[in-house]
N, C-alpha and C. Protein backbone atom coordinates (compact mmCIF):
# COMPACT_ATOMS: atom_id res chain seq x y z
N UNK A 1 7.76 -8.01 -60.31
CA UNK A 1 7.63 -7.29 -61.54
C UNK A 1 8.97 -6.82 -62.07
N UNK A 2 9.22 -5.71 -62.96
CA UNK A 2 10.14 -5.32 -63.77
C UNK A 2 11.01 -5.14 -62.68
N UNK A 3 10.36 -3.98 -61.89
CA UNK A 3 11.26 -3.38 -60.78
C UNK A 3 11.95 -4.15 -60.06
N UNK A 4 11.42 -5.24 -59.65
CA UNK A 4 12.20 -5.79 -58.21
C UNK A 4 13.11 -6.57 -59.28
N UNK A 5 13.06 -7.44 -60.58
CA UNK A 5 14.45 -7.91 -61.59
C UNK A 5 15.38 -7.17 -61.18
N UNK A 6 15.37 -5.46 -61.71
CA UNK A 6 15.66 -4.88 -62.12
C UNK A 6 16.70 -4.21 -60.71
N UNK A 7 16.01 -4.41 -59.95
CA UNK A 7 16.78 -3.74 -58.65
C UNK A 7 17.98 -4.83 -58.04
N UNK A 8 17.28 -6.29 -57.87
CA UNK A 8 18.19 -7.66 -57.61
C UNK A 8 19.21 -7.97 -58.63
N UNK A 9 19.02 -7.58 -59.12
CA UNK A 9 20.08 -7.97 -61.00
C UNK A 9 20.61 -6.60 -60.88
N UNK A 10 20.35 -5.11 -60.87
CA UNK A 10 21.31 -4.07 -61.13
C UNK A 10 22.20 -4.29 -62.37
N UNK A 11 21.32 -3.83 -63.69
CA UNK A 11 21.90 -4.07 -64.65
C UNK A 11 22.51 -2.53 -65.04
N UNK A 12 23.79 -2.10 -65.83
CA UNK A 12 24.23 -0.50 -66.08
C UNK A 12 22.64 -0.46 -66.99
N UNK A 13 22.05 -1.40 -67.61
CA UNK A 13 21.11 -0.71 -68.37
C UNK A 13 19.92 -1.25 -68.51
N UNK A 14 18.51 -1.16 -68.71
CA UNK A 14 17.08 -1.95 -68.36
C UNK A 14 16.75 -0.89 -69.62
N UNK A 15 15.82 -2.00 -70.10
CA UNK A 15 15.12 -1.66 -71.64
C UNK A 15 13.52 -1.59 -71.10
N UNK A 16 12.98 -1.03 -70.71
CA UNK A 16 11.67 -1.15 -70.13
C UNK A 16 10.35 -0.94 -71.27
N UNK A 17 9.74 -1.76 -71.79
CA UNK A 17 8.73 -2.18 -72.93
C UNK A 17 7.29 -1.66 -71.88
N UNK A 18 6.61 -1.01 -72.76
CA UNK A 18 5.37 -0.56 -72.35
C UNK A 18 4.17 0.21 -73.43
N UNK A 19 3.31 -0.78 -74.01
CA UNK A 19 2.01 -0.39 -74.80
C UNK A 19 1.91 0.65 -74.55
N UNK A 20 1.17 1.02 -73.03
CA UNK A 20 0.47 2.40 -73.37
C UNK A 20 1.06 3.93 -72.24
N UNK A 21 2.12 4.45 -72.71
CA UNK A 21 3.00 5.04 -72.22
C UNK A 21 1.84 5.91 -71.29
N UNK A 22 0.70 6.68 -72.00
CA UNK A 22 -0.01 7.63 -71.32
C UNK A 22 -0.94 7.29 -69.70
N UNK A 23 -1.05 5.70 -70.10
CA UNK A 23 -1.83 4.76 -68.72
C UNK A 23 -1.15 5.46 -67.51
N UNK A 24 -2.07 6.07 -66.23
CA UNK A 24 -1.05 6.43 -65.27
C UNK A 24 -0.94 4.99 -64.29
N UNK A 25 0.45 5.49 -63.64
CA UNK A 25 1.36 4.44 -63.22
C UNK A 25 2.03 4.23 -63.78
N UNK A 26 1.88 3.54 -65.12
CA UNK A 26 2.35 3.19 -65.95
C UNK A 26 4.08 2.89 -65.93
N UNK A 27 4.45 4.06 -65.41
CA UNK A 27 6.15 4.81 -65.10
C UNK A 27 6.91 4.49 -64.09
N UNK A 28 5.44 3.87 -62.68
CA UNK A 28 6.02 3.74 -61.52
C UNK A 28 6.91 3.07 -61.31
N UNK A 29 7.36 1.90 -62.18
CA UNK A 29 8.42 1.34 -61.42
C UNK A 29 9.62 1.64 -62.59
N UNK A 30 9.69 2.47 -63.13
CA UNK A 30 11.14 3.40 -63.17
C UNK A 30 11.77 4.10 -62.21
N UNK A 31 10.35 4.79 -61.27
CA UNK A 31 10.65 5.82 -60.31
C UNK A 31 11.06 4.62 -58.99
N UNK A 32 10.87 3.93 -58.89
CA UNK A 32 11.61 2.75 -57.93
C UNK A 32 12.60 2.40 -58.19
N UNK A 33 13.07 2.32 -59.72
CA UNK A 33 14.30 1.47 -60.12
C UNK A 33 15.00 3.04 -59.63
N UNK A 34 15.31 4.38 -60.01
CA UNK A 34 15.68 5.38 -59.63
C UNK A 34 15.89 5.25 -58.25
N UNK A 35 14.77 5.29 -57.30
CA UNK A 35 14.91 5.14 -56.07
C UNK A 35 16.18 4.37 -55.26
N UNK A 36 15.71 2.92 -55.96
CA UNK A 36 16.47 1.89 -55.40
C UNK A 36 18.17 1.58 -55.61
N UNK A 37 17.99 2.35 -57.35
CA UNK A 37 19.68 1.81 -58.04
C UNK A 37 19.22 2.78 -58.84
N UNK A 38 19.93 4.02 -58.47
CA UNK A 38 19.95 5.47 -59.10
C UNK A 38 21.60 5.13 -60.39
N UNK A 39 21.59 4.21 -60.11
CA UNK A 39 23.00 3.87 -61.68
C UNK A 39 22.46 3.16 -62.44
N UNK A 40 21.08 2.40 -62.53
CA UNK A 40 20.56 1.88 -63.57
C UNK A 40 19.69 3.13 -64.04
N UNK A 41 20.91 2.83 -65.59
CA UNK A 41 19.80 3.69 -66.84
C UNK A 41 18.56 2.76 -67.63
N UNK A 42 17.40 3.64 -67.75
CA UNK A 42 16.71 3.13 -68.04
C UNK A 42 15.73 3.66 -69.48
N UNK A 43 16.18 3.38 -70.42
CA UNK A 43 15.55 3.23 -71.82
C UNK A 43 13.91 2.75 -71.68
N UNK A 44 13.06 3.71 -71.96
CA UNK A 44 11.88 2.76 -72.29
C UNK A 44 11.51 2.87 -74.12
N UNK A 45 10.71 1.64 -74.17
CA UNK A 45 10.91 0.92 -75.45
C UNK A 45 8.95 1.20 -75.51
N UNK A 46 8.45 1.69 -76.24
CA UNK A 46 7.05 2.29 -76.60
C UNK A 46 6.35 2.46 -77.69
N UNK A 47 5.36 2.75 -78.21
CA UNK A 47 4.60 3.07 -79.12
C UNK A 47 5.03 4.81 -79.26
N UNK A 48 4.86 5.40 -80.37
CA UNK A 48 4.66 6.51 -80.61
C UNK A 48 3.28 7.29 -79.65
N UNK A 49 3.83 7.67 -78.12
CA UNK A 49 2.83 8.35 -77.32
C UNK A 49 2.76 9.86 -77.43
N UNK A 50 1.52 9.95 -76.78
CA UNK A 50 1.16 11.62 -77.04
C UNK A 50 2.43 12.10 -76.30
N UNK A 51 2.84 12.97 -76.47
CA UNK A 51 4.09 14.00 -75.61
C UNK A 51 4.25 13.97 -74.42
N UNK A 52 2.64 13.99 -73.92
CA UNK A 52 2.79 13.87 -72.16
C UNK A 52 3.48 12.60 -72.14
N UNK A 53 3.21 11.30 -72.65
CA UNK A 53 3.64 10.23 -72.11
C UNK A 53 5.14 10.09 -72.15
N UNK A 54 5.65 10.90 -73.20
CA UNK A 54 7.50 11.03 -73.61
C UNK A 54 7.91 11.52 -72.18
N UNK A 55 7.03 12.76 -71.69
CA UNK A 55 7.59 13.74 -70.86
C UNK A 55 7.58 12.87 -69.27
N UNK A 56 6.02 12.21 -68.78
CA UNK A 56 6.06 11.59 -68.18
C UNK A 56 7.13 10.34 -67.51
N UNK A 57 7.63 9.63 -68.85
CA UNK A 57 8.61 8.62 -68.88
C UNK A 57 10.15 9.26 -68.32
N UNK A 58 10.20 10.90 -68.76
CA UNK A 58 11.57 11.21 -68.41
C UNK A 58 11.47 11.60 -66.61
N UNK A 59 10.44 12.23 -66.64
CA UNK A 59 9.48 12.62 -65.28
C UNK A 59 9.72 11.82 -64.39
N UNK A 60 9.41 10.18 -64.41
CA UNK A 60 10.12 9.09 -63.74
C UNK A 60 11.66 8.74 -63.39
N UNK A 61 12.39 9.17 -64.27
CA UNK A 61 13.78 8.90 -64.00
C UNK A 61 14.23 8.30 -65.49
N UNK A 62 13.55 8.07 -66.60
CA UNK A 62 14.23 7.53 -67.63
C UNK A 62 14.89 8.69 -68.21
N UNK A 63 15.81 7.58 -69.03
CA UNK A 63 17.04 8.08 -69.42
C UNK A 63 17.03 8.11 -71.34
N UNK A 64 15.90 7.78 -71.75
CA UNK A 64 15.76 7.15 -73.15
C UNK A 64 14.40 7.13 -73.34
N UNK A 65 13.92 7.31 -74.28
CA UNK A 65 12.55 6.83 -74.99
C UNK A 65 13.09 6.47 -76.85
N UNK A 66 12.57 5.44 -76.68
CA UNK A 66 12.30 4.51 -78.23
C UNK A 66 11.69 4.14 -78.73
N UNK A 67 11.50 4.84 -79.88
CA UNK A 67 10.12 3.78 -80.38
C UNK A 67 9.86 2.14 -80.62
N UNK A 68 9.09 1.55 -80.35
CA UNK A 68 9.37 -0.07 -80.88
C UNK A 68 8.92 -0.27 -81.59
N UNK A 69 9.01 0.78 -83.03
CA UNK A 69 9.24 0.06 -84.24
C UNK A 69 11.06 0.63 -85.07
N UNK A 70 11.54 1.04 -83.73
CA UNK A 70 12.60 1.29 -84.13
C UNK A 70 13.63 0.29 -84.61
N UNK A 71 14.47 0.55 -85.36
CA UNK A 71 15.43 -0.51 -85.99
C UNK A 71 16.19 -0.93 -84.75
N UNK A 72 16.90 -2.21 -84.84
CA UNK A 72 17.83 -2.63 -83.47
C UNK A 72 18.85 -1.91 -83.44
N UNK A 73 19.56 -1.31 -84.27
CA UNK A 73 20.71 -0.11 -84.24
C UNK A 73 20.02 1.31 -83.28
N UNK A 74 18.86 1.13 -83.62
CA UNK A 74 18.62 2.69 -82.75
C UNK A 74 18.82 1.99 -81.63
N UNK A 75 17.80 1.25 -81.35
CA UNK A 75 17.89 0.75 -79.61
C UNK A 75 18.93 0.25 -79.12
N UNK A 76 19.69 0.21 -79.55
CA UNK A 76 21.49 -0.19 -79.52
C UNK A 76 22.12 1.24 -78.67
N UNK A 77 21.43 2.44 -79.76
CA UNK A 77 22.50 3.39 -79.89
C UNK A 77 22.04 4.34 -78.51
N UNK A 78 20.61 3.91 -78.59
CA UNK A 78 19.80 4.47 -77.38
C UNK A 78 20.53 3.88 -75.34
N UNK A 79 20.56 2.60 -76.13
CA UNK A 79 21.04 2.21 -74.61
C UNK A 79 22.77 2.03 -74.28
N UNK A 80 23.45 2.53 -75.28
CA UNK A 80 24.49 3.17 -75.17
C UNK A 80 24.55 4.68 -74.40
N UNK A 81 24.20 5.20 -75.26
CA UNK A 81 24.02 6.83 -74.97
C UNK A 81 23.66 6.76 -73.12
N UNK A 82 22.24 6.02 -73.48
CA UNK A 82 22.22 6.62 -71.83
C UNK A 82 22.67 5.85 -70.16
N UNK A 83 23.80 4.56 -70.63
CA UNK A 83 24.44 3.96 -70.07
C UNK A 83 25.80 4.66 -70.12
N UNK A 84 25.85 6.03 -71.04
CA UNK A 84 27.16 7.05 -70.89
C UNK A 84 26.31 8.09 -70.27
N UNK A 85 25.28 7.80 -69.50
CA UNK A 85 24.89 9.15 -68.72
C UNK A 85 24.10 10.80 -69.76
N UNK A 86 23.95 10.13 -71.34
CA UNK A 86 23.25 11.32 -71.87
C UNK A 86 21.54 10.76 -72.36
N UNK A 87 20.93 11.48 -72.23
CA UNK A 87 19.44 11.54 -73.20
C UNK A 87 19.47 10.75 -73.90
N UNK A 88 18.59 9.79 -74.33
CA UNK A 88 18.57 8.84 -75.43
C UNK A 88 17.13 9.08 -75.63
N UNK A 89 16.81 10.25 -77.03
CA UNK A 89 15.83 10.16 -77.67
C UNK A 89 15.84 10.93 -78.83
N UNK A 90 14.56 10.20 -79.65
CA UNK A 90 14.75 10.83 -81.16
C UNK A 90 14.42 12.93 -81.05
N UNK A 91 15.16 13.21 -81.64
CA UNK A 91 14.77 15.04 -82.08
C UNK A 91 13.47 15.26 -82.09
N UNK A 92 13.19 14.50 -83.00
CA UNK A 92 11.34 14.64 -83.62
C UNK A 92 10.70 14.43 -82.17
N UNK A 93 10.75 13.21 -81.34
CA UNK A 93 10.12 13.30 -80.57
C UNK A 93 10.22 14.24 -78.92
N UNK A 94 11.46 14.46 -79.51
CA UNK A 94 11.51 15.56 -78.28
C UNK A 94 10.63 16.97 -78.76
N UNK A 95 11.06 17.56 -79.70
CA UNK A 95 9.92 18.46 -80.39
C UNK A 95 8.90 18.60 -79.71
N UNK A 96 8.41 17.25 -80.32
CA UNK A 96 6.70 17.13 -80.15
C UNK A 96 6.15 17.06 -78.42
N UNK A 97 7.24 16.46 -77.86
CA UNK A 97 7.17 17.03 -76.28
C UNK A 97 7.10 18.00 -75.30
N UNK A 98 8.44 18.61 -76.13
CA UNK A 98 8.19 20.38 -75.78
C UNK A 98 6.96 21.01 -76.20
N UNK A 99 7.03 21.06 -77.54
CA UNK A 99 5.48 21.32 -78.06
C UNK A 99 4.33 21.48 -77.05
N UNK A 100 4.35 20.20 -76.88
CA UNK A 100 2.85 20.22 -76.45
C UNK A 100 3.00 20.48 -74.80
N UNK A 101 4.14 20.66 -74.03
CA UNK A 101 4.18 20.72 -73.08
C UNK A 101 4.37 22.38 -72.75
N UNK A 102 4.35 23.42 -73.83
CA UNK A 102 4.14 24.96 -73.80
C UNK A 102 3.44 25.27 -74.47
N UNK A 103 2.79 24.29 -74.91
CA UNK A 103 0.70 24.47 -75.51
C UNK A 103 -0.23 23.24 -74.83
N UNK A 104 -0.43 23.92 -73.43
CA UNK A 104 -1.23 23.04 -72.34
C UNK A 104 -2.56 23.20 -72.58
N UNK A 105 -3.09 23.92 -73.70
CA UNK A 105 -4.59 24.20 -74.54
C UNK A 105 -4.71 23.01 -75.75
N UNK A 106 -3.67 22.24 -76.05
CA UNK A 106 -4.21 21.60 -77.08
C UNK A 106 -5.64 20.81 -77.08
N UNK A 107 -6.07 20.77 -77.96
CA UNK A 107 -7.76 20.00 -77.59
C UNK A 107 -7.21 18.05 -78.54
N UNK A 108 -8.26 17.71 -78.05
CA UNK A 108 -8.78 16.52 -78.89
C UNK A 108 -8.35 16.30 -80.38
N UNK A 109 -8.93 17.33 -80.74
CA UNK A 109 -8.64 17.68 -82.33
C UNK A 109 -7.21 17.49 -83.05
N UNK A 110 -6.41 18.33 -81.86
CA UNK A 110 -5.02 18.75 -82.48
C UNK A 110 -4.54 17.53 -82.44
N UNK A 111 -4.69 16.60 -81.08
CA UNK A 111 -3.95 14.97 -81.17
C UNK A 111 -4.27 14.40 -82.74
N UNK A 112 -5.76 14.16 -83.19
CA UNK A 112 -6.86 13.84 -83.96
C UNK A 112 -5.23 13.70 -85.37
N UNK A 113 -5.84 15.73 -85.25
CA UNK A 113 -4.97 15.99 -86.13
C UNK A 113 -3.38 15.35 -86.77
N UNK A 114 -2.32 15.77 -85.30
CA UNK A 114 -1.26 14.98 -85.45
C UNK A 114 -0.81 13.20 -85.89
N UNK A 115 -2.17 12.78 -85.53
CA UNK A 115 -2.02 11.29 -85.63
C UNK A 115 -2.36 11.05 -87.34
N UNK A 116 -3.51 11.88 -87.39
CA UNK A 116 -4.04 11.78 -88.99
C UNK A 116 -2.46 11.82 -89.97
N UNK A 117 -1.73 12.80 -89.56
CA UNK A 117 -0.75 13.34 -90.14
C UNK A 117 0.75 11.69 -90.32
N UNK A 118 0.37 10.97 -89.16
CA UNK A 118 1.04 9.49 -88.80
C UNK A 118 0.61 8.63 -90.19
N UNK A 119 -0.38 8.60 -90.76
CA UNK A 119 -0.92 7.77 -91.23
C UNK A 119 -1.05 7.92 -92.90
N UNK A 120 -0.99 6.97 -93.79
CA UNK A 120 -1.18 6.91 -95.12
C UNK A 120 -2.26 7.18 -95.64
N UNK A 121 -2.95 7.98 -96.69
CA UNK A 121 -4.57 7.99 -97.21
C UNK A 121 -5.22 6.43 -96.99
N UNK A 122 -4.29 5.48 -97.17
CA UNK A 122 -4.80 3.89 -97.44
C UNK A 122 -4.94 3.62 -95.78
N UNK A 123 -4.17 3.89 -95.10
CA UNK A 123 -4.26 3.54 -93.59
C UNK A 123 -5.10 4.07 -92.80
N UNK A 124 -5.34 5.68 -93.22
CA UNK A 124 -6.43 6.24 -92.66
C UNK A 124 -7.89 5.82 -92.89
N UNK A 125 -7.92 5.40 -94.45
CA UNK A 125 -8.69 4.80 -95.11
C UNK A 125 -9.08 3.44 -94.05
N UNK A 126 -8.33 2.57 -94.01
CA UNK A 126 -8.62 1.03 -93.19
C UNK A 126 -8.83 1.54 -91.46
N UNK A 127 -8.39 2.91 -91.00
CA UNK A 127 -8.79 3.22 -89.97
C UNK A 127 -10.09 3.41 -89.66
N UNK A 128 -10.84 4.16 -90.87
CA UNK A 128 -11.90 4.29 -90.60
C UNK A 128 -12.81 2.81 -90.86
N UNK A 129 -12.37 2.05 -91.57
CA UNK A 129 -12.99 1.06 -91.37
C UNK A 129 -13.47 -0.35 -90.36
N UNK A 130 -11.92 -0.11 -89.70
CA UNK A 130 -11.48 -1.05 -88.34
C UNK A 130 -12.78 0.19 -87.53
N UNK A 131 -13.07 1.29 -87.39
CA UNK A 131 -13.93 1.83 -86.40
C UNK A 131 -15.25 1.20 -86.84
N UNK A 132 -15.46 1.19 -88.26
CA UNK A 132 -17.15 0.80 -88.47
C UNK A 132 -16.88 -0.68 -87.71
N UNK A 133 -16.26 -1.57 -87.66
CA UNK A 133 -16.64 -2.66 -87.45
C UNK A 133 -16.06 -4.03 -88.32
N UNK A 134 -15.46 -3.26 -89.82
CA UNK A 134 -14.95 -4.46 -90.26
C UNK A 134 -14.19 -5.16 -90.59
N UNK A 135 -14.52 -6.14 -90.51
CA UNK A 135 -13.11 -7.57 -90.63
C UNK A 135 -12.32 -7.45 -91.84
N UNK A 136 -11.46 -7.93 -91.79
CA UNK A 136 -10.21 -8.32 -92.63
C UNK A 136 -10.99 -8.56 -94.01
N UNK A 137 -11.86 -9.81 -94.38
CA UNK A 137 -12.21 -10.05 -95.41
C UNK A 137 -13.50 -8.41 -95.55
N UNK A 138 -13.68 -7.68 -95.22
CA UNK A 138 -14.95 -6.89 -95.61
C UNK A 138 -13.51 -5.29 -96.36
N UNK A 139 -12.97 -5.29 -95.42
CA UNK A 139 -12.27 -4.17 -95.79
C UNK A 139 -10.98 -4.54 -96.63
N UNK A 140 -11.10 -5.60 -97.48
CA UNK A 140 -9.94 -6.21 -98.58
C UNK A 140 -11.17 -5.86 -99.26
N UNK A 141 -12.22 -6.75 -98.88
CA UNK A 141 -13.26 -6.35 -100.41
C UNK A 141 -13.68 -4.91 -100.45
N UNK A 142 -13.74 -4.07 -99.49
CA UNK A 142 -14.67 -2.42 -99.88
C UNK A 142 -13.05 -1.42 -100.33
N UNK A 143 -11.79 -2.24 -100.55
CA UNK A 143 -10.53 -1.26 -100.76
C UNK A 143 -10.08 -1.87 -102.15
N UNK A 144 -11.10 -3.44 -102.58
CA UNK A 144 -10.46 -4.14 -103.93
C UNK A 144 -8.88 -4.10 -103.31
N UNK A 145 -8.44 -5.13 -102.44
CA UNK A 145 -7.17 -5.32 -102.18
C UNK A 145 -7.42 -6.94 -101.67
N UNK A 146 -5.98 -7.40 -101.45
CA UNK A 146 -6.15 -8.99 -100.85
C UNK A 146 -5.99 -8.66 -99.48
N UNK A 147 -6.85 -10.09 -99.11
CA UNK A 147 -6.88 -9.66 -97.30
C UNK A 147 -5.52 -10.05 -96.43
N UNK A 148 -4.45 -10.45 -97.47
CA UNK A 148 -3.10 -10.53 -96.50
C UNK A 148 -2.62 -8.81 -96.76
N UNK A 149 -3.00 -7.84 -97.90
CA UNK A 149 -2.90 -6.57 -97.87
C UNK A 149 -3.46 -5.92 -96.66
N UNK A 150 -4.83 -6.25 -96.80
CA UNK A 150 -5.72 -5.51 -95.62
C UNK A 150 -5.46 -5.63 -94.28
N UNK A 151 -4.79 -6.66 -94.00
CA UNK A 151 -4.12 -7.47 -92.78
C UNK A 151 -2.99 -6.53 -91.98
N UNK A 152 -1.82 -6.44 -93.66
CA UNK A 152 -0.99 -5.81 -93.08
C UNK A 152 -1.16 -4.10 -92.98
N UNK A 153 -1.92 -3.63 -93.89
CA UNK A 153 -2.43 -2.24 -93.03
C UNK A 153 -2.94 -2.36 -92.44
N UNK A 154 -3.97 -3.46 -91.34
CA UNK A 154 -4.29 -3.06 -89.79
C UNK A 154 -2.89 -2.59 -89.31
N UNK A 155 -2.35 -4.35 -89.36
CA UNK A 155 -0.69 -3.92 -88.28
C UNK A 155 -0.40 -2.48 -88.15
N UNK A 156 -0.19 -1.91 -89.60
CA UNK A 156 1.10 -1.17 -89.74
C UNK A 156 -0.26 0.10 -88.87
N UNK A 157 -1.50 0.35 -89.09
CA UNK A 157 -2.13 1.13 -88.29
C UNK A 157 -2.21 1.40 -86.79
N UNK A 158 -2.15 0.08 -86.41
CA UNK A 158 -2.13 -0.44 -84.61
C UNK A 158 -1.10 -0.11 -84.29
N UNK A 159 0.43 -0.31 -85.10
CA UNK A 159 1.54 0.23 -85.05
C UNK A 159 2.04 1.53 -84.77
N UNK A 160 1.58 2.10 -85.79
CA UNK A 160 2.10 3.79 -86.13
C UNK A 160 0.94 4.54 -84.61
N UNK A 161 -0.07 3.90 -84.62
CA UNK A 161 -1.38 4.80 -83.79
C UNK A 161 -0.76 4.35 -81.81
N UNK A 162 0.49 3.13 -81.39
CA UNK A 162 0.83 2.98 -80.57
C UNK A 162 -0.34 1.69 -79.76
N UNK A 163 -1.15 0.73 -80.30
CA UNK A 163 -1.99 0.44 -79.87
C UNK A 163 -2.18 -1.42 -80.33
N UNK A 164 -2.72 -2.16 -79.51
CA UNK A 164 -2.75 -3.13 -79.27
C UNK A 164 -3.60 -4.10 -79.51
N UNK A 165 -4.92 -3.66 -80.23
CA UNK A 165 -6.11 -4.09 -81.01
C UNK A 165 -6.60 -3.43 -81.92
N UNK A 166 -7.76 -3.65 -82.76
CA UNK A 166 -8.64 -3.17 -83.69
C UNK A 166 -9.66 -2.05 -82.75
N UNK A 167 -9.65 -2.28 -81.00
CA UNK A 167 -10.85 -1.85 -80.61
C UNK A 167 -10.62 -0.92 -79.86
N UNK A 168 -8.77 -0.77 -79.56
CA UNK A 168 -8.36 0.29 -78.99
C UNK A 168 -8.23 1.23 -80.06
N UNK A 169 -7.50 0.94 -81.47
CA UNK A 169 -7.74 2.03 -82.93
C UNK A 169 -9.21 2.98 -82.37
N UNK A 170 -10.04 1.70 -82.85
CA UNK A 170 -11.28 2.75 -83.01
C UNK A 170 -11.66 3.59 -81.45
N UNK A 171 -11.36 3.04 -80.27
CA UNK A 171 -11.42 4.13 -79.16
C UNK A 171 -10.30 5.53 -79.20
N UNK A 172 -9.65 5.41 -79.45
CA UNK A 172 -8.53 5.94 -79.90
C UNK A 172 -9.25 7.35 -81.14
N UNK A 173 -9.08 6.63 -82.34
CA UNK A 173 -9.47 7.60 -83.18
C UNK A 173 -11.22 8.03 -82.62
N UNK A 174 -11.88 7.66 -81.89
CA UNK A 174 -13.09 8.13 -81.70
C UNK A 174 -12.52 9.46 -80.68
N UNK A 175 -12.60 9.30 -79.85
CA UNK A 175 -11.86 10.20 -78.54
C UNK A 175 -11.00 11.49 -79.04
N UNK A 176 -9.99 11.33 -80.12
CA UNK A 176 -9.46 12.27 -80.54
C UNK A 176 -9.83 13.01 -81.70
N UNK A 177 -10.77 12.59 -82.14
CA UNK A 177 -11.80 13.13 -83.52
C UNK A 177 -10.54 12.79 -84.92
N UNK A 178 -10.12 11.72 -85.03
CA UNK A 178 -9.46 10.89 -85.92
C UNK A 178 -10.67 10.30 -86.90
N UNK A 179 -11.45 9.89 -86.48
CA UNK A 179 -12.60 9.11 -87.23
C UNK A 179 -13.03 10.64 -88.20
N UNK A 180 -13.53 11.04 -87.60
CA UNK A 180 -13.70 12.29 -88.43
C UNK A 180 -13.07 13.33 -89.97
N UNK A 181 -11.99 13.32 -88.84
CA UNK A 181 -10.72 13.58 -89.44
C UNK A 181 -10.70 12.97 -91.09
N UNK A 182 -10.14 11.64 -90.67
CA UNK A 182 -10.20 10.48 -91.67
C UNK A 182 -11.52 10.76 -92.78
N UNK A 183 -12.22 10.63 -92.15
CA UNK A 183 -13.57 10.73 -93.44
C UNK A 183 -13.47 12.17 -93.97
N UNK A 184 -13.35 13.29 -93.63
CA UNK A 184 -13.33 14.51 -93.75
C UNK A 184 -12.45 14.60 -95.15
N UNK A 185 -10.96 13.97 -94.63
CA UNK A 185 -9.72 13.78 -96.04
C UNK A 185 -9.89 12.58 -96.62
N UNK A 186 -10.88 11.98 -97.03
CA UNK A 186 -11.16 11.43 -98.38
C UNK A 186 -11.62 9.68 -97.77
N UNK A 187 -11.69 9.40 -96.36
CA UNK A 187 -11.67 8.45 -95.92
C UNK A 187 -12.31 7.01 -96.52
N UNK A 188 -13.64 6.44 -95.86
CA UNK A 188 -13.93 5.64 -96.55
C UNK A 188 -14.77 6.10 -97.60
N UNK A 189 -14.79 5.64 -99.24
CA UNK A 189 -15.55 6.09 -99.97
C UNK A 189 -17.15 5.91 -99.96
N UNK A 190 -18.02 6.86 -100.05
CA UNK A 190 -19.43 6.59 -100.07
C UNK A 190 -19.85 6.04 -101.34
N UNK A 191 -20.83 4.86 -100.86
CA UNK A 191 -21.50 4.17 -102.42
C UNK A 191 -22.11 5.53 -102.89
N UNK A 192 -22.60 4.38 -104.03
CA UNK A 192 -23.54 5.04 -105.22
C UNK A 192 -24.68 5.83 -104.87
């Protein structure tokens, strides 16, 4: 796996890519690459995760968190920084780490909330629709948009929400009361 590359090669720096930062384990073989070659810095490259997963990742031994929809200059500047031995991560997301890591009460909701806050009226909009169930051609026709439009607000939704299908969205926004949320601020429109 990553680790054993990563330990035989001893690179000053490892970019470590990972969907779902919050999955446990997930981290473990940072905490090996640490173990093994405590001089490899290690950047991980992620979705926008809940805070625990930021905090978790540093928790392991990383040296960096990035988003991967970040521009190649950040992740440049990221695996610089922490191949000079400092922190490589965005402000905002450190924030939101601390945050939530000296409000150990947050509920469901507040994630719900924060993510709602990720997202466009139009994206929240196609969120709630990827939960009912529908396809590309159903939610171009119920938004009057073309379905290479509707297409690319899934992406940019699966994107911004850190996630890897249409079926993790809707587990996702179900679990954190996002679905709700969404319909609550103007979501999908009700017929006649």
């Amino acid at each position: 796996g990553a680790a054993e590359l990563v330990v035989s090669r001893a690179p000053e720096v490892c970019l470590f890519g990972t969907a779902s930062p919050a999955a446990p384990g997930v981290f473990d073989p940072i905490a090996r690459i640490g173990q093994e070659r405590p001089q490899v810095a290690v950047v991980v490259l992620g979705p926008v995760p809940s805070p625990r997963g930021i905090a978790a990742a540093f928790a392991a031994g990383a040296a960096g968190y990035v988003r991967h929809d970040e521009r190649i200059e950040g992740v440049e500047r990221a695996m610089l920084k922490a191949r000079a031995g400092e922190s490589a991560i965005a402000p905002q997301l450190l924030r939101g780490a601390f945050a939530e890591l000296l409000n150990p009460t947050a509920q469901p909701d507040d994630e719900g909330r924060r993510l709602l806050k990720m997202l466009t009226p139009r994206e929240a909009e196609v969120l709630v629709r990827v939960a009912e169930g529908e396809g590309t051609r159903l939610i171009a026709a119920g938004m009057d948009i073309a379905p290479s439009t509707a297409r690319t607000h899934v992406q940019r939704v699966l994107m911004k929400l850190g996630v890897g299908s249409r079926l993790e969205a809707a587990a996702l926004a179900a679990r954190t009361g996002l679905l709700e949320r969404a319909a609550g601020d103007g979501g999908t429109p009700q017929g006649p």
